[in-house]
PDB file of N, CA and C in Angstrom:
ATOM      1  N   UNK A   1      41.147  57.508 -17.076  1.00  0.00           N
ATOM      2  CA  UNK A   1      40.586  56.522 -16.186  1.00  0.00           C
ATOM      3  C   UNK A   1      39.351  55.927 -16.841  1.00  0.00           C
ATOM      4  N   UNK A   2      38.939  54.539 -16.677  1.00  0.00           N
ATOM      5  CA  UNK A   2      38.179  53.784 -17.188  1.00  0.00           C
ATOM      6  C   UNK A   2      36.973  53.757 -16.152  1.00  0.00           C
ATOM      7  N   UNK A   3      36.076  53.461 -16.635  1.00  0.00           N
ATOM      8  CA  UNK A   3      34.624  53.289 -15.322  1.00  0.00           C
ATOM      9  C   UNK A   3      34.540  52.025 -15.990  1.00  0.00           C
ATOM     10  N   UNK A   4      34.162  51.109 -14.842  1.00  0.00           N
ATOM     11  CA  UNK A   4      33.529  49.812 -14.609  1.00  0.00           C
ATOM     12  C   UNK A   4      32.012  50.068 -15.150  1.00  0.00           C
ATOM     13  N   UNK A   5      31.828  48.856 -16.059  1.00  0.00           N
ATOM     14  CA  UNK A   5      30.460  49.005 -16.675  1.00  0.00           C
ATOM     15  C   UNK A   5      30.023  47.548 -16.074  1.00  0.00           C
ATOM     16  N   UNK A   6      29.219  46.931 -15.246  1.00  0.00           N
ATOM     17  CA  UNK A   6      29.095  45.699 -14.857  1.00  0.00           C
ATOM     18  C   UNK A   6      28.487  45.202 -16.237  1.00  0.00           C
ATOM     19  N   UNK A   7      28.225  43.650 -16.268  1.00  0.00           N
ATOM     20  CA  UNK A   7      27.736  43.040 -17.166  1.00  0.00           C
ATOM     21  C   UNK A   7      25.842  42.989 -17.041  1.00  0.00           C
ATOM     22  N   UNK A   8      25.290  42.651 -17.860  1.00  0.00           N
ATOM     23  CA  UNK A   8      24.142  42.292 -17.491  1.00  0.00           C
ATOM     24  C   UNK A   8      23.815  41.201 -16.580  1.00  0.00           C
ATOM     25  N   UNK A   9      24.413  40.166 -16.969  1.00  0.00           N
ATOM     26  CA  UNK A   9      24.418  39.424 -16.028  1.00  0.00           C
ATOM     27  C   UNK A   9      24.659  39.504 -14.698  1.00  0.00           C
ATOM     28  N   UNK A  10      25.837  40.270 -14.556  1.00  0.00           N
ATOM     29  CA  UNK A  10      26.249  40.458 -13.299  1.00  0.00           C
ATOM     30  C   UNK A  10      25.542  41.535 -12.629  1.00  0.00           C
ATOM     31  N   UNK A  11      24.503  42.558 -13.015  1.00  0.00           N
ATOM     32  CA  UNK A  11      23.939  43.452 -12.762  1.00  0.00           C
ATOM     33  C   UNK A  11      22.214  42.792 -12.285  1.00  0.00           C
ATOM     34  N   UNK A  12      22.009  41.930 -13.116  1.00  0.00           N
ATOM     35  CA  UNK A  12      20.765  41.154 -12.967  1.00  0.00           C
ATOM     36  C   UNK A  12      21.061  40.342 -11.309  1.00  0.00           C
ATOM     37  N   UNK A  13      22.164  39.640 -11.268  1.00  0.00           N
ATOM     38  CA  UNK A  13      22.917  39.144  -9.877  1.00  0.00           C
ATOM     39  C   UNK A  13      22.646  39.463  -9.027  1.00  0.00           C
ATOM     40  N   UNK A  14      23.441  41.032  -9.126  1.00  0.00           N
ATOM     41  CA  UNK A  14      23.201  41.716  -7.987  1.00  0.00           C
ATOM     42  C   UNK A  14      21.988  42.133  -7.301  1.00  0.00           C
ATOM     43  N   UNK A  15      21.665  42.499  -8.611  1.00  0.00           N
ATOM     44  CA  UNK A  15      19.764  43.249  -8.267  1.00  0.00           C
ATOM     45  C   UNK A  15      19.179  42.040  -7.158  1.00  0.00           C
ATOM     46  N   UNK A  16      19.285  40.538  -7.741  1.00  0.00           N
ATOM     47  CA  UNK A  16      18.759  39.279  -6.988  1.00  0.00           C
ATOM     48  C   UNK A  16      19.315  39.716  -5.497  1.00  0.00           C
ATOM     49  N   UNK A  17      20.708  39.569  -5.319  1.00  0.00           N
ATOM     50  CA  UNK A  17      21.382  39.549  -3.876  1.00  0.00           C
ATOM     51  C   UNK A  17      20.661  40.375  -3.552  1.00  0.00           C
ATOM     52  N   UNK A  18      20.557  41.953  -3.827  1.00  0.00           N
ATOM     53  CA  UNK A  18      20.156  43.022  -3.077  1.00  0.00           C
ATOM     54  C   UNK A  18      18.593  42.142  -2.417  1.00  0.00           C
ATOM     55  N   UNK A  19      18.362  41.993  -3.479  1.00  0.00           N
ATOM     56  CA  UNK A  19      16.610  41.593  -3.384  1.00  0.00           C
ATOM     57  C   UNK A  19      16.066  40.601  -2.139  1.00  0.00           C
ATOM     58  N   UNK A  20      17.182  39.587  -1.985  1.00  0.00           N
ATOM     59  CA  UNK A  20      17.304  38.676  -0.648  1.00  0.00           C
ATOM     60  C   UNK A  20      17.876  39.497  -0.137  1.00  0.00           C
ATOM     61  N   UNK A  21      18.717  39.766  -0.384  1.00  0.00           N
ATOM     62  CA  UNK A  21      19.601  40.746   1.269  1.00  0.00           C
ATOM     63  C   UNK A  21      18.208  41.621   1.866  1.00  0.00           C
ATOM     64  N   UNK A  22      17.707  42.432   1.455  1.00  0.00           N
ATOM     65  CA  UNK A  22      16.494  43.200   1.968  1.00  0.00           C
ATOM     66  C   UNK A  22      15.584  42.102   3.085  1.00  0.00           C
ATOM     67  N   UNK A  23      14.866  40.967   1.667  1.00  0.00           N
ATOM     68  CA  UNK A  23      13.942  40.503   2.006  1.00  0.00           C
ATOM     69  C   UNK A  23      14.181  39.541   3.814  1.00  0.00           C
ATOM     70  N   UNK A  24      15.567  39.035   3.759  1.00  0.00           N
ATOM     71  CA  UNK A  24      16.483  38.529   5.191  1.00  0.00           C
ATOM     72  C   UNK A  24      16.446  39.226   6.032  1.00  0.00           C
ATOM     73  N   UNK A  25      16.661  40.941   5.801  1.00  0.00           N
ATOM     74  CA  UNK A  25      16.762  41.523   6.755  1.00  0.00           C
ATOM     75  C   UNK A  25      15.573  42.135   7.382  1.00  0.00           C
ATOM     76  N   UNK A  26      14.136  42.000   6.149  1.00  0.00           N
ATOM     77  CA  UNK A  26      12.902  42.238   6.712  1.00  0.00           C
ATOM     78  C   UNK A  26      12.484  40.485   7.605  1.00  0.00           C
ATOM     79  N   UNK A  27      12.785  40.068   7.346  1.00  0.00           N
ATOM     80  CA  UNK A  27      12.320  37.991   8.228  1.00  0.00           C
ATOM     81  C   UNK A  27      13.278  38.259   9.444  1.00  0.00           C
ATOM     82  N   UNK A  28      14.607  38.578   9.326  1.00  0.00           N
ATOM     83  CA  UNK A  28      15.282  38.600  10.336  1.00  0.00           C
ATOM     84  C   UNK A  28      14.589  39.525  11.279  1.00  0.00           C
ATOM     85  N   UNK A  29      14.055  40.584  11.372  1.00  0.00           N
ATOM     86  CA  UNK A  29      13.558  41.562  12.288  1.00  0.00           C
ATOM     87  C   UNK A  29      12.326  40.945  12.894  1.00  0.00           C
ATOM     88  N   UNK A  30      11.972  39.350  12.570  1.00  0.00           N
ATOM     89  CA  UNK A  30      10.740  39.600  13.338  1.00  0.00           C
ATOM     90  C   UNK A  30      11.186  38.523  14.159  1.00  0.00           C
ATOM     91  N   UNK A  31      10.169  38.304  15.093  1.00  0.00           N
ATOM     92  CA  UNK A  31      10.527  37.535  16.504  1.00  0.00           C
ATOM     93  C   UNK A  31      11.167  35.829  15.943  1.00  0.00           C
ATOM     94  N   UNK A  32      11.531  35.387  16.603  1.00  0.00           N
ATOM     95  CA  UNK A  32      12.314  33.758  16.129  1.00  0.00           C
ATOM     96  C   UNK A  32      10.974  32.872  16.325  1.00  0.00           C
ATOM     97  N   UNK A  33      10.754  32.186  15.327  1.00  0.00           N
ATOM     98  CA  UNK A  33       9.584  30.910  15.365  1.00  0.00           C
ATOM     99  C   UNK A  33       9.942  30.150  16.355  1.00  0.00           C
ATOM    100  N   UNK A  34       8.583  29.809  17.084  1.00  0.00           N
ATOM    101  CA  UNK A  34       9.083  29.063  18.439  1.00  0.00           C
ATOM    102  C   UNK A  34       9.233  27.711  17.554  1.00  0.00           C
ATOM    103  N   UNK A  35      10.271  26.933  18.360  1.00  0.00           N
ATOM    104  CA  UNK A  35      10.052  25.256  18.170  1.00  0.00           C
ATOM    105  C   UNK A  35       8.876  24.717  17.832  1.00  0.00           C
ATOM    106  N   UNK A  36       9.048  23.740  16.557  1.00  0.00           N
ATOM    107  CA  UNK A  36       7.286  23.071  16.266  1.00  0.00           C
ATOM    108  C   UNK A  36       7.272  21.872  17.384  1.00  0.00           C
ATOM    109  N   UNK A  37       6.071  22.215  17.794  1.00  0.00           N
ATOM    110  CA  UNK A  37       5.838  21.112  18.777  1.00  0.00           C
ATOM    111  C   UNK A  37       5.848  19.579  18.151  1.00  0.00           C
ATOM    112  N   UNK A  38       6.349  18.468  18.880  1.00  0.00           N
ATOM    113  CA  UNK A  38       6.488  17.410  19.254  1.00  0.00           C
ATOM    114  C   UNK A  38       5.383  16.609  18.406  1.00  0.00           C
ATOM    115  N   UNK A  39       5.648  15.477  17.885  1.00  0.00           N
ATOM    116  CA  UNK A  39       4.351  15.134  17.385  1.00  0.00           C
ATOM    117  C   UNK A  39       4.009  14.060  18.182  1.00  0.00           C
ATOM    118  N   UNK A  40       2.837  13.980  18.502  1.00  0.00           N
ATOM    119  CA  UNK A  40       2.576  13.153  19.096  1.00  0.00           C
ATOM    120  C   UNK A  40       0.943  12.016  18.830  1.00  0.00           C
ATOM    121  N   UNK A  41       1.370  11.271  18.293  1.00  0.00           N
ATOM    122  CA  UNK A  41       0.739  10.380  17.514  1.00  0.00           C
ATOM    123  C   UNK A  41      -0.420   9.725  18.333  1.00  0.00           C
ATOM    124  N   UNK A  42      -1.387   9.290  17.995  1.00  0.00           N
ATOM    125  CA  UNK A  42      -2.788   8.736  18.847  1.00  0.00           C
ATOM    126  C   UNK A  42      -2.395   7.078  19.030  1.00  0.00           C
ATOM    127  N   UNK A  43      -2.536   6.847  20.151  1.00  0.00           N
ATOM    128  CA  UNK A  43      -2.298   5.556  20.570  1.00  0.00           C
ATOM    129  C   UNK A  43      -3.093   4.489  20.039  1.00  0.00           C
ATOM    130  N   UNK A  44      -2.970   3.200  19.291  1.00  0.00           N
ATOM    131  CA  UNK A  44      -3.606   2.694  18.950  1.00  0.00           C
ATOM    132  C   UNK A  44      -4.488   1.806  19.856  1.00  0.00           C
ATOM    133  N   UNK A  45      -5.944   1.873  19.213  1.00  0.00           N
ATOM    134  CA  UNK A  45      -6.927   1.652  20.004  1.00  0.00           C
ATOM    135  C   UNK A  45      -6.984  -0.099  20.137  1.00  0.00           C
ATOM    136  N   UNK A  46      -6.328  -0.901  20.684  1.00  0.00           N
ATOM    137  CA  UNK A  46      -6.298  -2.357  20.376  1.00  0.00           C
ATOM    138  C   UNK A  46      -6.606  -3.234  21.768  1.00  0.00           C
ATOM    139  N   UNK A  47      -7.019  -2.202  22.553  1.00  0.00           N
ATOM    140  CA  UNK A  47      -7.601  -2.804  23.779  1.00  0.00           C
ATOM    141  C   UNK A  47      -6.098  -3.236  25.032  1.00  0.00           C
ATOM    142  N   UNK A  48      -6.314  -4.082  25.524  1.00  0.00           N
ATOM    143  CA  UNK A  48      -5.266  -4.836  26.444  1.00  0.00           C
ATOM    144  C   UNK A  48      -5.314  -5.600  26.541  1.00  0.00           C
ATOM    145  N   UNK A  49      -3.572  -5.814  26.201  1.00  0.00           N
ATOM    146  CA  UNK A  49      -2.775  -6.965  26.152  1.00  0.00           C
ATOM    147  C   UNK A  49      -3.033  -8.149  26.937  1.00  0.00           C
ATOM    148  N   UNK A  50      -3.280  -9.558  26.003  1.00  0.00           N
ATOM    149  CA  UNK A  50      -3.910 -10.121  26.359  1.00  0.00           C
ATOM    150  C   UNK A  50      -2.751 -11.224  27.708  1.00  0.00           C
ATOM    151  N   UNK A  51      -3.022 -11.359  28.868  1.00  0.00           N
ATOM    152  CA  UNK A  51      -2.548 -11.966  29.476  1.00  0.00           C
ATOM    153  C   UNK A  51      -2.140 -13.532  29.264  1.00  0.00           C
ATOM    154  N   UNK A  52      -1.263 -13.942  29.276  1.00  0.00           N
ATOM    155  CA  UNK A  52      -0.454 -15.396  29.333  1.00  0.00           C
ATOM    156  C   UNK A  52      -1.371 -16.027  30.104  1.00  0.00           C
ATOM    157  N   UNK A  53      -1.987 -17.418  29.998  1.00  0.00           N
ATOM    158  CA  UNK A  53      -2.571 -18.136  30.988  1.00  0.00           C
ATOM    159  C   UNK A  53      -1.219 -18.719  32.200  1.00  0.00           C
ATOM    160  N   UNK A  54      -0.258 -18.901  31.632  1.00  0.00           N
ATOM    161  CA  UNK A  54       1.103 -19.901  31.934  1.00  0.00           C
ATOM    162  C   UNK A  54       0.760 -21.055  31.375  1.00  0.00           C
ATOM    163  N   UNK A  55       2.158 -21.631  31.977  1.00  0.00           N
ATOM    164  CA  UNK A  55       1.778 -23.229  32.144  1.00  0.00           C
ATOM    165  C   UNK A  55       0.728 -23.825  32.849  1.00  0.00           C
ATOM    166  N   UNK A  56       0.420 -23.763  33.670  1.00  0.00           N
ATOM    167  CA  UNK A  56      -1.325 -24.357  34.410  1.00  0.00           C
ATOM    168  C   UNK A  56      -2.352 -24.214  33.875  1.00  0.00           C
ATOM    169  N   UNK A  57      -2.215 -22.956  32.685  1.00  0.00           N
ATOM    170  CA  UNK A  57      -3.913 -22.989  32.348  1.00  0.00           C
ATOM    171  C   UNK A  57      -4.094 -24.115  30.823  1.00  0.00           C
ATOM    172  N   UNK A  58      -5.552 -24.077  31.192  1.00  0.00           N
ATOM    173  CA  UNK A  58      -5.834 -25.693  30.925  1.00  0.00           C
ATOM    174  C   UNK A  58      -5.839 -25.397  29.242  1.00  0.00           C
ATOM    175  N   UNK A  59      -6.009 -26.119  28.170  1.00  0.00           N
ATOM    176  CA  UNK A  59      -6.033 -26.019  26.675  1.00  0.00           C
ATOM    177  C   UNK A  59      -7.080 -24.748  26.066  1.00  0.00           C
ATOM    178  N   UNK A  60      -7.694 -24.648  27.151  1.00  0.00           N
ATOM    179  CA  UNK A  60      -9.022 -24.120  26.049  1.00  0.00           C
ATOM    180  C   UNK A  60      -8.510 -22.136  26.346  1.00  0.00           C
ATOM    181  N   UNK A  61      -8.182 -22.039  27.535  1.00  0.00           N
ATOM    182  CA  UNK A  61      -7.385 -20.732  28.229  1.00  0.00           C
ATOM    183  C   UNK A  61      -5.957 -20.410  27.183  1.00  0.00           C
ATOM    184  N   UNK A  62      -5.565 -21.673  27.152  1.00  0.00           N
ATOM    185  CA  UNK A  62      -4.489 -21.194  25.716  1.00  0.00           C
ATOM    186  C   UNK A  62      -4.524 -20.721  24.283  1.00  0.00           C
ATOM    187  N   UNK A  63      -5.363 -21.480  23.951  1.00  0.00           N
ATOM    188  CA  UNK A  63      -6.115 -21.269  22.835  1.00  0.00           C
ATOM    189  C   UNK A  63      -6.673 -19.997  22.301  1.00  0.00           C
ATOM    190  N   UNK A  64      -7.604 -19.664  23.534  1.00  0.00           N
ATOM    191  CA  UNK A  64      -8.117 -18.313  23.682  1.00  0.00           C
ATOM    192  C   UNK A  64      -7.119 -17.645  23.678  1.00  0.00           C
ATOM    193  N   UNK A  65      -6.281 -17.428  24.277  1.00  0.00           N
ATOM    194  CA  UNK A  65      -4.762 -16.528  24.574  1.00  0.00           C
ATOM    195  C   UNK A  65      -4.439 -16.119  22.816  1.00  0.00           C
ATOM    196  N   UNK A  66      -3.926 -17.391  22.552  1.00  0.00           N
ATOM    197  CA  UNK A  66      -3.298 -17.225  21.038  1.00  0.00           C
ATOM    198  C   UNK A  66      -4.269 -16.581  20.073  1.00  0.00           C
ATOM    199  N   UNK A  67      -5.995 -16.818  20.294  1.00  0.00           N
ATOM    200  CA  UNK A  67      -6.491 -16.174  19.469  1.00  0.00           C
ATOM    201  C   UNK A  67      -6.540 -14.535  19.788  1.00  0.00           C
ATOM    202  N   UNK A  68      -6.893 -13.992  21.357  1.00  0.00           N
ATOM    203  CA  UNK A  68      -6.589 -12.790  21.415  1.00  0.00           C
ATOM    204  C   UNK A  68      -5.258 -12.277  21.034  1.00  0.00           C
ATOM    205  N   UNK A  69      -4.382 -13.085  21.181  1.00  0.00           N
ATOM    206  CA  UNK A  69      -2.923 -12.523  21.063  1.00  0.00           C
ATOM    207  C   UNK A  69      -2.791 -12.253  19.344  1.00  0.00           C
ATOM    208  N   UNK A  70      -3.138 -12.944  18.853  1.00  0.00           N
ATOM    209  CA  UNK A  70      -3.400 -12.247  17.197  1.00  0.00           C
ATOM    210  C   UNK A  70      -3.892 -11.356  16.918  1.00  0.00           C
ATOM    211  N   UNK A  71      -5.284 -11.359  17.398  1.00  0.00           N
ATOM    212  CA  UNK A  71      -5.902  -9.926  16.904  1.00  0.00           C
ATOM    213  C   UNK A  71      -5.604  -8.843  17.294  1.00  0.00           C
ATOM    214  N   UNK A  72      -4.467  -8.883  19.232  1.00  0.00           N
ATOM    215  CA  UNK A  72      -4.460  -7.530  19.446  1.00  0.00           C
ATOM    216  C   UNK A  72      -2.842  -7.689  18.658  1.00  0.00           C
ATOM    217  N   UNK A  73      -2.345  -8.500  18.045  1.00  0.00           N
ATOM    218  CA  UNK A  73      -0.687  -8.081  17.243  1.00  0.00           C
ATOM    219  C   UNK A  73      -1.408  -7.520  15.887  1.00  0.00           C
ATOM    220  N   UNK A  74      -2.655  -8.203  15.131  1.00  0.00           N
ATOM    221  CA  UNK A  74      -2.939  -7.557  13.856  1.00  0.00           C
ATOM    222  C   UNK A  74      -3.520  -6.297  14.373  1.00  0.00           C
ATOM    223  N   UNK A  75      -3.849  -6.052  15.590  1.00  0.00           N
ATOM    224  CA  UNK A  75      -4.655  -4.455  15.405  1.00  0.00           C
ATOM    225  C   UNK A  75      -3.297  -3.931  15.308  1.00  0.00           C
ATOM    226  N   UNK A  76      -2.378  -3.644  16.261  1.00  0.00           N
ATOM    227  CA  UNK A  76      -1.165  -3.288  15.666  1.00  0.00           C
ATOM    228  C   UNK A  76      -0.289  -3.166  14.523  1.00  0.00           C
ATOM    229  N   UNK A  77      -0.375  -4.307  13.750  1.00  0.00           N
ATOM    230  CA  UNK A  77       0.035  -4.067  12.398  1.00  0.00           C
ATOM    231  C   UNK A  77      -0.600  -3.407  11.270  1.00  0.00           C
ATOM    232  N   UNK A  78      -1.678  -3.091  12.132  1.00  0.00           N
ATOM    233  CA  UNK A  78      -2.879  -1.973  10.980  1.00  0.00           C
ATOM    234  C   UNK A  78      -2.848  -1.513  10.906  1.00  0.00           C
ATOM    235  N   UNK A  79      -2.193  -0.632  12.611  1.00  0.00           N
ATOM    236  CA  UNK A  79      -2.335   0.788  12.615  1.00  0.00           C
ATOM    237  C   UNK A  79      -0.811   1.244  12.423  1.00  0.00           C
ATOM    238  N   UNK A  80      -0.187   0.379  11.861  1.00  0.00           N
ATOM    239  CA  UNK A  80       1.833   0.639  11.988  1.00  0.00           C
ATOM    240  C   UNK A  80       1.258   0.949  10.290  1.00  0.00           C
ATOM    241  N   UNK A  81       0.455   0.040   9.163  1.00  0.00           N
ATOM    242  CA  UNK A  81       0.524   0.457   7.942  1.00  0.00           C
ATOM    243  C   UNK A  81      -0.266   1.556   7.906  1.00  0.00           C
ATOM    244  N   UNK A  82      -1.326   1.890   8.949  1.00  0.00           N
ATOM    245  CA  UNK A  82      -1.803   3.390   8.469  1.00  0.00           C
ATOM    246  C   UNK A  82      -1.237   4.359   8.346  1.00  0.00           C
ATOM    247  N   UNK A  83      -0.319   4.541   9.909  1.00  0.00           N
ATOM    248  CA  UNK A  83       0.617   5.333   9.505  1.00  0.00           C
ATOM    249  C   UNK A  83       1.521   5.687   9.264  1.00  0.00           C
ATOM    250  N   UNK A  84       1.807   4.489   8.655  1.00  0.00           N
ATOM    251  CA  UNK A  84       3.063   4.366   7.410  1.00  0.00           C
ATOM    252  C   UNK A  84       2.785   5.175   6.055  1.00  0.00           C
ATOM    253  N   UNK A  85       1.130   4.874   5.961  1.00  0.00           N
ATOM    254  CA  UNK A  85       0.357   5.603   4.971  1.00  0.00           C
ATOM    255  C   UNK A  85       0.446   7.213   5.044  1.00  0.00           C
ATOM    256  N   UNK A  86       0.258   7.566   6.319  1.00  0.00           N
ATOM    257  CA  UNK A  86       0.569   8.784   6.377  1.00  0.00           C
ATOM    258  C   UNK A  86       1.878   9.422   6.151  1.00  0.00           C
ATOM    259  N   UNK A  87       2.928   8.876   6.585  1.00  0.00           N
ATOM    260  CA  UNK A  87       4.157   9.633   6.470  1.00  0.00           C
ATOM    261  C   UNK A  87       4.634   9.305   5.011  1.00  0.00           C
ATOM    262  N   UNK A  88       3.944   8.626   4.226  1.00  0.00           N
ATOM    263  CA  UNK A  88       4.234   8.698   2.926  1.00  0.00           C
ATOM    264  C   UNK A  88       3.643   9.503   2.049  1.00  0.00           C
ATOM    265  N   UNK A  89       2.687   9.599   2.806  1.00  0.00           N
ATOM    266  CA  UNK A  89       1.771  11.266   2.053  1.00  0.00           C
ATOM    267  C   UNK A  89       2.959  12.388   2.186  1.00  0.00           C
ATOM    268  N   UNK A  90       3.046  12.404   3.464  1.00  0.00           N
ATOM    269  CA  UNK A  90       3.837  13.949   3.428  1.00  0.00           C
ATOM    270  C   UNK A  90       4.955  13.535   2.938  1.00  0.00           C
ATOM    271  N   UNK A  91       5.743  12.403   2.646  1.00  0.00           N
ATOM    272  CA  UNK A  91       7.178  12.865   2.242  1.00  0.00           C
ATOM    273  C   UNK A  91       6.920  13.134   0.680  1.00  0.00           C
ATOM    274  N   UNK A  92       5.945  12.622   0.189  1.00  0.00           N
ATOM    275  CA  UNK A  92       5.319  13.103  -0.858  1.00  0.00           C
ATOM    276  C   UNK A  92       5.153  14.631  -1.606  1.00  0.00           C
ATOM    277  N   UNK A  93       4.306  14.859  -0.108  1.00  0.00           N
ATOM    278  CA  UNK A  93       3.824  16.936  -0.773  1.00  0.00           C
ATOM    279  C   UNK A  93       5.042  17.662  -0.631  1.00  0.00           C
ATOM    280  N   UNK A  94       6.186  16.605   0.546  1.00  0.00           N
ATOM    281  CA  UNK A  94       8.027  17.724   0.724  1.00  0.00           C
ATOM    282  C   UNK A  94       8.377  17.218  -0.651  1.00  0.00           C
ATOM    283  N   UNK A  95       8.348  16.687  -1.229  1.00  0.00           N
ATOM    284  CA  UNK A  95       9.004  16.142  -2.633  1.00  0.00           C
ATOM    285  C   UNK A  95       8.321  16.898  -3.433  1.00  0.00           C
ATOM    286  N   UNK A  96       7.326  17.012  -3.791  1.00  0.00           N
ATOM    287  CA  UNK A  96       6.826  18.034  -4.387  1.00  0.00           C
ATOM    288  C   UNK A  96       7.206  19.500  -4.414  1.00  0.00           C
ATOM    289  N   UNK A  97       7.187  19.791  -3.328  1.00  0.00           N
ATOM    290  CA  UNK A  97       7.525  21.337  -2.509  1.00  0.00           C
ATOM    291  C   UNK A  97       9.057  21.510  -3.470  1.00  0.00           C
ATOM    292  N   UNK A  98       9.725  20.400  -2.931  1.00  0.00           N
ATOM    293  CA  UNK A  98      11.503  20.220  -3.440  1.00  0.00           C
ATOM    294  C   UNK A  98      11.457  20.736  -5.077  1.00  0.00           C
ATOM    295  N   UNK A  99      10.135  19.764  -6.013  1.00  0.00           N
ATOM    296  CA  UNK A  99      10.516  20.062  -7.359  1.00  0.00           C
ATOM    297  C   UNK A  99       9.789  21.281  -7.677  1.00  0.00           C
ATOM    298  N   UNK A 100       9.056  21.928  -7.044  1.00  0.00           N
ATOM    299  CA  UNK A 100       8.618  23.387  -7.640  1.00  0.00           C
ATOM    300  C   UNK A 100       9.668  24.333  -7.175  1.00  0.00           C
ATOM    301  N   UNK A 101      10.437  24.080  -5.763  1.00  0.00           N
ATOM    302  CA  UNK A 101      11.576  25.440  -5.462  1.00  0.00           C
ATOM    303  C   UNK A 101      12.581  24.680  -7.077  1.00  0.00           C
ATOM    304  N   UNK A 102      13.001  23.246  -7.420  1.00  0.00           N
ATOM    305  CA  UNK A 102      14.041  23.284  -8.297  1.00  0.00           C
ATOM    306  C   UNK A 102      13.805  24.212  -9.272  1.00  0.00           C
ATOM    307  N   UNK A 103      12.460  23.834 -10.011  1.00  0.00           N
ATOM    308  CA  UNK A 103      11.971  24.576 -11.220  1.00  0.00           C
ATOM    309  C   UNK A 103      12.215  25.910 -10.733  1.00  0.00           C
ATOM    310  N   UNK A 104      11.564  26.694  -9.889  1.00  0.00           N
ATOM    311  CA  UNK A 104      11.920  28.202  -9.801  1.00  0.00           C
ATOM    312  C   UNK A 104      13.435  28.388  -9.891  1.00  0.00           C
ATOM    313  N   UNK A 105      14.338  27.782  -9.269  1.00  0.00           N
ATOM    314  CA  UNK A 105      15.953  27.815  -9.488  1.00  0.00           C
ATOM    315  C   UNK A 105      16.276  27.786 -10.343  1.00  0.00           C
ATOM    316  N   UNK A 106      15.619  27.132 -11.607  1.00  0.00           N
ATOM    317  CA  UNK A 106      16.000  26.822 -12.491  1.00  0.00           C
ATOM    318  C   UNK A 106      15.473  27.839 -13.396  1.00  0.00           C
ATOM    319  N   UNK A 107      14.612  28.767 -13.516  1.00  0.00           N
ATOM    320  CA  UNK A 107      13.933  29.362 -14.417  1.00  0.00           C
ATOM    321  C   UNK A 107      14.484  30.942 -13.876  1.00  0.00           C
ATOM    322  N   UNK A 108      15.020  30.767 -13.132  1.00  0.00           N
ATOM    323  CA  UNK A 108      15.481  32.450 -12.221  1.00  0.00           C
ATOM    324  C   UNK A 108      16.697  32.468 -13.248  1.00  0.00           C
ATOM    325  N   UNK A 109      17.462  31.404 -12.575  1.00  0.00           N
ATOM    326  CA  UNK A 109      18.914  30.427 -13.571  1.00  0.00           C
ATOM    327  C   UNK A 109      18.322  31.293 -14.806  1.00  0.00           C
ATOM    328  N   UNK A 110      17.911  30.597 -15.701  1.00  0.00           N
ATOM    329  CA  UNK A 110      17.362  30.446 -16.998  1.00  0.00           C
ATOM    330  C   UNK A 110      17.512  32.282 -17.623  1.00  0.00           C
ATOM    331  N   UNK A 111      16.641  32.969 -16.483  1.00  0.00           N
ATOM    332  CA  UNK A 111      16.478  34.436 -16.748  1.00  0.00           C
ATOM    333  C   UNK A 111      17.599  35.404 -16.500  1.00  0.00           C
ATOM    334  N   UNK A 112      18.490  34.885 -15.351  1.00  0.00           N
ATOM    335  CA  UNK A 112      19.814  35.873 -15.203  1.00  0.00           C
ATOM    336  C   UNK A 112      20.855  34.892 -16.618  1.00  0.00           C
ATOM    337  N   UNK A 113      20.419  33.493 -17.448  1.00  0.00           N
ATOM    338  CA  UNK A 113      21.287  33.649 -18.461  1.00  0.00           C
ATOM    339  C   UNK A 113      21.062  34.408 -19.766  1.00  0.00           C
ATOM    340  N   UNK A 114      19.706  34.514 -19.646  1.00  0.00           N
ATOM    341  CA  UNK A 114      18.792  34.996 -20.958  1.00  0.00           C
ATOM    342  C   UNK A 114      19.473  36.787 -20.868  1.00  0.00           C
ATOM    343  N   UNK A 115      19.112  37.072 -19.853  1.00  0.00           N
ATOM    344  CA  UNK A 115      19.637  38.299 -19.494  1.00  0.00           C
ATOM    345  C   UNK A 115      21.354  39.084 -19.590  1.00  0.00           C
ATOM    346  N   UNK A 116      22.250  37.966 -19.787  1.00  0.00           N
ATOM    347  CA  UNK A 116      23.565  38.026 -20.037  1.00  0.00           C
ATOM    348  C   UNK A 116      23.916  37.723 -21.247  1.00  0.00           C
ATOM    349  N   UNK A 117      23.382  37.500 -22.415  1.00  0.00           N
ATOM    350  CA  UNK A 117      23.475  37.997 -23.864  1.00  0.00           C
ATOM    351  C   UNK A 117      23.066  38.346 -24.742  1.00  0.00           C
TER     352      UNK A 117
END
């Protein structure tokens, strides 16, 4: 009868699985992360909406209208690019996050091949 000699590689493998299998079953034992709360973003500060004179109000009531009605649409468009600014930060530091787990994948990779000849 022959005995199974695993490979290095395949021995390095396993050691990994074991190594998550443990580490899952120590995360699994602890309580479930509650839901991340809701985000809820700060209302932009642009005052109130400036009322329509209608048709009856006289030239100078319109005028005024259209000029408030700009500034409170540009306060809005200021605060739509701020935080536009923001969510481009973070998809940023997750993109980041993404290429340091690749590199570790890749260098674990690298060591269970180094390890198989």
């Amino acid at each position: 009868m022959t005995s199974y000699r695993p490979s290095a590689r395949a021995a390095l493998a396993f050691s990994i699985a074991v190594a998550l299998a443990s580490l899952a079953a120590t995360t699994g034992a602890q309580a479930p992360a509650a839901a991340p709360a809701p985000v809820v973003l700060p209302k932009p500060d642009c005052g109130e909406k400036p009322d329509h004179p209608g048709k009856l109000g006289s030239d100078n009531q319109k005028r005024q209208w259209r000029k408030d009605a700009n500034a409170y649409l540009e306060c809005f468009s200021k605060y739509v690019t701020e935080q536009r600014g923001l969510a481009q930060r973070y998809q940023d530091a997750a993109n980041a996050l993404i290429d340091q787990y690749n590199t570790a994948v890749r260098e674990m990779q690298a060591t269970i091949d180094a390890a198989a000849q």
